[in-house]
Protein backbone atom coordinates (compact mmCIF):
# COMPACT_ATOMS: atom_id res chain seq x y z
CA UNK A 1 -22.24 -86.85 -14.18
CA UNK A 2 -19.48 -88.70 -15.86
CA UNK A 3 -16.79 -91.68 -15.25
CA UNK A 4 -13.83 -90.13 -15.17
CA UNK A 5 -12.85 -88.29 -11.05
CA UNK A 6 -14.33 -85.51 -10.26
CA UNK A 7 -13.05 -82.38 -8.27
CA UNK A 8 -14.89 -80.76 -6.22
CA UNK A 9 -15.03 -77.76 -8.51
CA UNK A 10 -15.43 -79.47 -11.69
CA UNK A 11 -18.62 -81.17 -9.77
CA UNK A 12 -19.97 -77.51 -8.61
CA UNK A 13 -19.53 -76.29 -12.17
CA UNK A 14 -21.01 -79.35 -13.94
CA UNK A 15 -24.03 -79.14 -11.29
CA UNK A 16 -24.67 -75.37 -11.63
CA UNK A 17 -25.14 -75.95 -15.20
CA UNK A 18 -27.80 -79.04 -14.86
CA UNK A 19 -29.79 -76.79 -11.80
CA UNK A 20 -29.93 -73.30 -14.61
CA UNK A 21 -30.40 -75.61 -17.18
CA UNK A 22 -33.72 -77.02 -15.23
CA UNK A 23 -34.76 -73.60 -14.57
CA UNK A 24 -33.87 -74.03 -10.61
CA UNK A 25 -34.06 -70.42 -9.27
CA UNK A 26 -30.86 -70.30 -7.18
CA UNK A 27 -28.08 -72.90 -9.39
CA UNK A 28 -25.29 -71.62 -7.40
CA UNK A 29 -26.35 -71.71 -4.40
CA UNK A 30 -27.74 -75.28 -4.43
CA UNK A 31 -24.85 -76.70 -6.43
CA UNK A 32 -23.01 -76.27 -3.33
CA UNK A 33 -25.56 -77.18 -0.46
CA UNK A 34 -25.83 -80.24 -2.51
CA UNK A 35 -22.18 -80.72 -3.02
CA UNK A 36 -20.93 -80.59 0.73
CA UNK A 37 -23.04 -82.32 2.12
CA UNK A 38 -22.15 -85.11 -0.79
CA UNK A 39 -19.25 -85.18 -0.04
CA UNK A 40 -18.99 -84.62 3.65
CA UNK A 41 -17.08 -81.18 3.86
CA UNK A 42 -17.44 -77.49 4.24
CA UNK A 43 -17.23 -74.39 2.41
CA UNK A 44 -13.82 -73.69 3.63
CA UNK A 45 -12.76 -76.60 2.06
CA UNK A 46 -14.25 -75.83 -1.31
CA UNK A 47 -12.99 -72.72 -1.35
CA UNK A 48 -8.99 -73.60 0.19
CA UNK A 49 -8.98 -76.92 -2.14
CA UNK A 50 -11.25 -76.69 -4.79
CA UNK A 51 -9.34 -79.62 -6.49
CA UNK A 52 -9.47 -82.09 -4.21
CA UNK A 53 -10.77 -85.40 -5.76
CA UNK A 54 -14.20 -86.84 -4.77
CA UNK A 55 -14.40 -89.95 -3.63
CA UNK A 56 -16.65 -92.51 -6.11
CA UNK A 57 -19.33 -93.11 -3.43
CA UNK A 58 -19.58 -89.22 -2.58
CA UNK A 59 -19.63 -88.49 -6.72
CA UNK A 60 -22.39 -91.26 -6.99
CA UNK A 61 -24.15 -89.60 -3.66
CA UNK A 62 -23.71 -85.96 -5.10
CA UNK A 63 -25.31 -87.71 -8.71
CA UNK A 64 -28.41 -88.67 -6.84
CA UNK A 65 -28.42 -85.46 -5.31
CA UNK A 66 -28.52 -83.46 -8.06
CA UNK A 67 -31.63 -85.40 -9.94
CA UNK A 68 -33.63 -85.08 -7.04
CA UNK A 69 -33.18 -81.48 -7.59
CA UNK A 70 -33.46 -80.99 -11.35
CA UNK A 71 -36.87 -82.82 -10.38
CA UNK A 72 -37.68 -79.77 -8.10
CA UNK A 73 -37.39 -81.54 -4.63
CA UNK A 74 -36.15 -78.62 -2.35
CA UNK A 75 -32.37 -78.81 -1.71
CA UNK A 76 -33.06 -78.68 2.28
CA UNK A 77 -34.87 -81.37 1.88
CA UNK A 78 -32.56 -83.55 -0.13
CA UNK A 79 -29.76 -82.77 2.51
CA UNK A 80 -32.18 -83.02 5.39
CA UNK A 81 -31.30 -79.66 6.85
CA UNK A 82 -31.79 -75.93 6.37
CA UNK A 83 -29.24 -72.81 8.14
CA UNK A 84 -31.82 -70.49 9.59
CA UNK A 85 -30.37 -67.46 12.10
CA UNK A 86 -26.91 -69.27 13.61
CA UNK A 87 -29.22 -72.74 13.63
CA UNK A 88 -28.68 -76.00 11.66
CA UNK A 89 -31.95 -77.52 11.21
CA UNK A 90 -33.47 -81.02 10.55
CA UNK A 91 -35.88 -80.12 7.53
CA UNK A 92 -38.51 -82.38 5.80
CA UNK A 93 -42.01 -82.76 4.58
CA UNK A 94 -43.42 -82.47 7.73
CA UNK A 95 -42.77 -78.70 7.87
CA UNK A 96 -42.38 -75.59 6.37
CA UNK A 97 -38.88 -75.44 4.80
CA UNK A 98 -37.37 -72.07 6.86
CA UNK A 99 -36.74 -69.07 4.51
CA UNK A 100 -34.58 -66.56 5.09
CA UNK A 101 -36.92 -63.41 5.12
CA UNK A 102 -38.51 -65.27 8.27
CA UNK A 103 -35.37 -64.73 10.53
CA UNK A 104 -36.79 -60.81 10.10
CA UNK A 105 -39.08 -61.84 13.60
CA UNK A 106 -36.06 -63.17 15.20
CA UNK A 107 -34.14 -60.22 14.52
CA UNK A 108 -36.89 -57.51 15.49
CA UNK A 109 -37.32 -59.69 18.59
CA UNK A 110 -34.02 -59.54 20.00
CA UNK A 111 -33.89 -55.74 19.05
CA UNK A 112 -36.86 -55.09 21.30
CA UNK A 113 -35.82 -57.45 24.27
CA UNK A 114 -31.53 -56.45 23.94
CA UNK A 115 -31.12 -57.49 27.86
CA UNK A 116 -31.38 -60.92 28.52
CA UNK A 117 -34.09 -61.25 31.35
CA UNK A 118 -36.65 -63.84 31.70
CA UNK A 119 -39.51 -64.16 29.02
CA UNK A 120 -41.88 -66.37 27.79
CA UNK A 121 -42.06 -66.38 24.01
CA UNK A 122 -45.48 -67.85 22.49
CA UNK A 123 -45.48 -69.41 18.64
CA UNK A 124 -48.53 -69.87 17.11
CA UNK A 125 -48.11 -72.64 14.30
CA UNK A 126 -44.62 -73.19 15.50
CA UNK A 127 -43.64 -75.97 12.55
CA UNK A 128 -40.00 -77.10 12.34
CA UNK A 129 -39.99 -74.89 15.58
CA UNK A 130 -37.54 -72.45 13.44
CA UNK A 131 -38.47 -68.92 15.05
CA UNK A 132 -38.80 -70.19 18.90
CA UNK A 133 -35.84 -71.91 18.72
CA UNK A 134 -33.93 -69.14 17.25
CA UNK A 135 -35.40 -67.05 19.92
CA UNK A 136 -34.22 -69.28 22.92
CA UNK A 137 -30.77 -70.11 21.03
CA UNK A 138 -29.97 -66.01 21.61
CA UNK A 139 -31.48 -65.50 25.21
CA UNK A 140 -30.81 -67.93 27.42
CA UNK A 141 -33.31 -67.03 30.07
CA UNK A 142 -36.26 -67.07 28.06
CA UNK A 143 -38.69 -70.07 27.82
CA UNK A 144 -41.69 -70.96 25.44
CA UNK A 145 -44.50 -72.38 23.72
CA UNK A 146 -44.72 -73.66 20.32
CA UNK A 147 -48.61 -74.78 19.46
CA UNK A 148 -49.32 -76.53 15.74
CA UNK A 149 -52.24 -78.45 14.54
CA UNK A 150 -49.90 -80.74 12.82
CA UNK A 151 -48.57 -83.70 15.25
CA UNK A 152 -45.57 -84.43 12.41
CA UNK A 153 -44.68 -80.98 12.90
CA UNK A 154 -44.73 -80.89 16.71
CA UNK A 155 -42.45 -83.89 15.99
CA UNK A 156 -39.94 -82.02 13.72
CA UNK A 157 -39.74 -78.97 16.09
CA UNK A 158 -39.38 -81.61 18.98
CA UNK A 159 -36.18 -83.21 17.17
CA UNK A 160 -34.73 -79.61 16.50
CA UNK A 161 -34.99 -78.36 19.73
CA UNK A 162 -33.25 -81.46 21.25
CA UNK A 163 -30.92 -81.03 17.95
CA UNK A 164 -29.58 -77.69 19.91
CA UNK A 165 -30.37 -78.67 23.51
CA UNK A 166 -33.17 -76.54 24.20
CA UNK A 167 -35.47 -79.33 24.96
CA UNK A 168 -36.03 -78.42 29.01
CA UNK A 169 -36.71 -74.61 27.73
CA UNK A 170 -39.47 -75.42 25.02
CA UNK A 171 -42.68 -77.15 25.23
CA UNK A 172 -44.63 -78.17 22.25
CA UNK A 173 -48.36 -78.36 22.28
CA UNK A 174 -50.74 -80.01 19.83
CA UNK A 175 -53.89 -77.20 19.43
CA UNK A 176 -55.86 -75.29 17.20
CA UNK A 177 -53.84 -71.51 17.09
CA UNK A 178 -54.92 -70.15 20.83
CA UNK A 179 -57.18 -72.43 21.73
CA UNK A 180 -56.61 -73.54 25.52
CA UNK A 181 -53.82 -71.07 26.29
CA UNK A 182 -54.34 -69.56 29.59
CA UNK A 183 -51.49 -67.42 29.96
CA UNK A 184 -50.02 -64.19 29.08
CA UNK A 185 -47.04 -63.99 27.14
CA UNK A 186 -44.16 -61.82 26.55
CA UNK A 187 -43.95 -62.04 23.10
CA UNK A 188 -46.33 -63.66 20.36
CA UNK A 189 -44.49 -64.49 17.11
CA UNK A 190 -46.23 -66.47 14.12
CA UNK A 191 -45.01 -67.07 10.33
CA UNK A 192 -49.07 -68.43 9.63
CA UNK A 193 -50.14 -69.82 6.52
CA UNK A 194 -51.07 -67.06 3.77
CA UNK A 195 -51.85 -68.53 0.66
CA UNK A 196 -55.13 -68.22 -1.01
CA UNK A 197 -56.50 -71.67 -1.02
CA UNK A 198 -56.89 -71.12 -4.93
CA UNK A 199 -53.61 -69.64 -5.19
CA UNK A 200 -51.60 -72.42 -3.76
CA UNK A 201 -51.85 -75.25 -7.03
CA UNK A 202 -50.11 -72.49 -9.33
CA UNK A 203 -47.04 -72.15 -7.10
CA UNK A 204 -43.40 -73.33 -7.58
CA UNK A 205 -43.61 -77.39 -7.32
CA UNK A 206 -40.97 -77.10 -4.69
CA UNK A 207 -43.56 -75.72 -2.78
CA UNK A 208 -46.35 -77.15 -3.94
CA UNK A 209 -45.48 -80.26 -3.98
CA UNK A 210 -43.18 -80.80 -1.09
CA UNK A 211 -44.60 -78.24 1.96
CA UNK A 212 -47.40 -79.17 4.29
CA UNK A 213 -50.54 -77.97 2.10
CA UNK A 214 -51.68 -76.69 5.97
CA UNK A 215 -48.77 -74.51 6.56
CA UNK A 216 -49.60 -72.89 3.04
CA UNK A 217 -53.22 -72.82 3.03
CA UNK A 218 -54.57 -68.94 4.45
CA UNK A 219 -58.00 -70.18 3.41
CA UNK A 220 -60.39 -68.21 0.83
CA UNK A 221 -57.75 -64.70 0.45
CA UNK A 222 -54.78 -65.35 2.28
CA UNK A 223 -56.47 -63.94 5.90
CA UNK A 224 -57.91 -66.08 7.63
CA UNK A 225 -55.29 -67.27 10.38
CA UNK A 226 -54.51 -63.08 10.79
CA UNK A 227 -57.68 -62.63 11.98
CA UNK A 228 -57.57 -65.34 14.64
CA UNK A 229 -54.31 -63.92 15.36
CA UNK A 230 -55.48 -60.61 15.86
CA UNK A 231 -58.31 -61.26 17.90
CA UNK A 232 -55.68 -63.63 20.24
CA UNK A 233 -53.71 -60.93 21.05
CA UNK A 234 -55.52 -59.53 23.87
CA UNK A 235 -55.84 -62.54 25.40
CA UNK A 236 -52.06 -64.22 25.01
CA UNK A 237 -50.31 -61.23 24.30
CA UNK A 238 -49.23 -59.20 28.00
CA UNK A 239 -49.21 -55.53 28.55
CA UNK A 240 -46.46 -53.94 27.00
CA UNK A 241 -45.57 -57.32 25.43
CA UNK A 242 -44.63 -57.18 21.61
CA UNK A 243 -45.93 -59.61 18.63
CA UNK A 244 -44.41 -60.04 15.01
CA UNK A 245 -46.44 -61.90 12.39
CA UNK A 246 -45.21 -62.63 9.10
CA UNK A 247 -47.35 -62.46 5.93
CA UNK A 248 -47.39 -62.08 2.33
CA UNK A 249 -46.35 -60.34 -0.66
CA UNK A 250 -48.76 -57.98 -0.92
CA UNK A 251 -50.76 -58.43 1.96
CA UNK A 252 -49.74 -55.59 4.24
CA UNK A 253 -52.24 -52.92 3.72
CA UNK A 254 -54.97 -55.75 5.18
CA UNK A 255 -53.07 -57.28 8.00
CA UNK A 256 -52.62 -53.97 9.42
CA UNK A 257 -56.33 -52.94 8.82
CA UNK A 258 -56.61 -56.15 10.67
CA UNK A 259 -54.26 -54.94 13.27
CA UNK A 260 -56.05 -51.60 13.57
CA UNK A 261 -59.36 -53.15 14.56
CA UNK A 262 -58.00 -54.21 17.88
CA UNK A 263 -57.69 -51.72 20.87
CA UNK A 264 -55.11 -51.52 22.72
CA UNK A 265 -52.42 -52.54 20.34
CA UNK A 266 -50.00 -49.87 19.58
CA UNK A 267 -46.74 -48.81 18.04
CA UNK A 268 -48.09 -50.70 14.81
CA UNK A 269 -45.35 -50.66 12.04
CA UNK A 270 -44.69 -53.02 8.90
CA UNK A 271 -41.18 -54.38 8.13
CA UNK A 272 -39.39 -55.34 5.08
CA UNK A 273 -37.33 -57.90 4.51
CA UNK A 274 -33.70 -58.02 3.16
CA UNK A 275 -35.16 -57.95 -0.45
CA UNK A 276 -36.97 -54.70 0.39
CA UNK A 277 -40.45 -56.35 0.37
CA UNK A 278 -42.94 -55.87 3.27
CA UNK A 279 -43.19 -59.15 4.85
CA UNK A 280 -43.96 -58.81 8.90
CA UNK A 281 -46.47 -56.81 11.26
CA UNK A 282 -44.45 -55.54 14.51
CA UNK A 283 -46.53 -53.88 17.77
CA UNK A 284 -46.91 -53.98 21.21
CA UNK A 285 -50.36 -54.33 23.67
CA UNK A 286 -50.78 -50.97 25.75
């Protein structure tokens, strides 16, 4: 960015700038995701001592940051971690970075189960393992599943879970959605893949270039894994247990046609996230 020292504001500013200048959708934000973990501090420090000098090896560090994202290489994947609920996690290609509007399962969850008793929690396409983790990190009592197609991803949510010591509570399958399950669960959460396959080469590079193309790829209009999903329930899904699927922009008049076509699930509702868009399908089995 330039020779002369750097303060820790000066490098936000000067970083903000570069990030709106190559059209990155949140500047701010990343500036400083990028910056503190640079140079090794915290927000409170940014904000308490915004002029404290960076050291030349966390300028250079914060340099090589910052290209890497003015070349569109996700910010959680340039620091190696992404916040998601009250979790830190490890986040790389091998998963779906964690977005924010996904922590609307977790929440709805713990709403509907406020009393910490004993559940099992089933996650269909778990990935970095975000929502199950979550889940377990709030009730300690609770145990689960997490099932993916994707061994790297199974490996991700493995490192995660021992990240926040919930190893001994999780275990982490390698399977095809439901197939092999022969249990009943409490709850059923998924965040599947909802892209239409020709849908997916027009999207943001971040995401086309740097996600697993499987945890993108809803096949031929966006649907496909819903209606596995759907037709799983009866079989994973307990009486009186609840499920919460995630899905599209746009997609929430089919998912709960979808959701409609199976008996015996009830108290169907669609939930918007933070940004006021519809974005998960909540219900319980009779």
């Amino acid at each position: 960015m330039t020779d002369t020292p750097l303060t820790l504001v000066k490098a936000w500013t000067a970083a903000r700038k570069r990030l709106e200048a190559a059209q990155i959708d949140t500047p701010v934000i990343d500036a400083r995701i990028l910056l503190l973990a640079a140079a090794e501090t915290d927000r409170a420090t940014l904000i308490g001592d915004p002029h404290r000098l960076l050291t030349p090896e966390a300028a250079a560090r914060f340099e090589t940051y910052v290209q890497r994202r003015e070349q569109r290489e996700p910010a959680a994947h340039i620091v190696g971690k992404k916040g998601f609920w009250t979790l830190d996690l490890i986040s790389d290609r091998r998963g779906l970075v964690p977005r924010p509007e996904t922590e609307v399962i977790v929440d709805l969850v713990l709403k509907a189960h406020a009393v910490d008793v004993p559940n099992r929690v089933l996650d269909l396409g778990t990935g970095s393992g975000a929502i199950l983790l979550a889940l377990l990190s709030e009730r300690k009592s609770w145990t689960g599943v997490g099932i993916d197609r994707s061994e790297e991803a199974l490996a991700l949510a493995a490192e995660n879970a021992a990240l926040h010591g919930l190893s001994e509570r999780v275990e982490l399958r390698l399977g095809n959605w439901h197939q092999g399950v022969d249990e009943e669960f409490d709850i059923v959460v998924s965040n599947p893949p909802y892209i239409p396959s020709k849908v997916i080469d027009s999207l943001q590079d971040e995401v086309r270039l740097h996600d697993p193309r499987l945890a993108l790829d809803g096949g031929e209009d966006g649907l496909d894994p819903y209606r596995i999903l759907f037709a799983a329930l009866p079989h994973v899904l307990k009486p009186s247990g609840v499920f919460a699927f995630e899905f599209g922009i746009g997609q929430a008049d089919a998912v709960m046609a979808l959701a409609e076509t199976v008996p015996g699930l009830i108290n169907l509702r669609v939930i918007k996230d933070l940004s006021d868009i519809d974005r998960v399908i909540f219900g319980t089995r009779a």
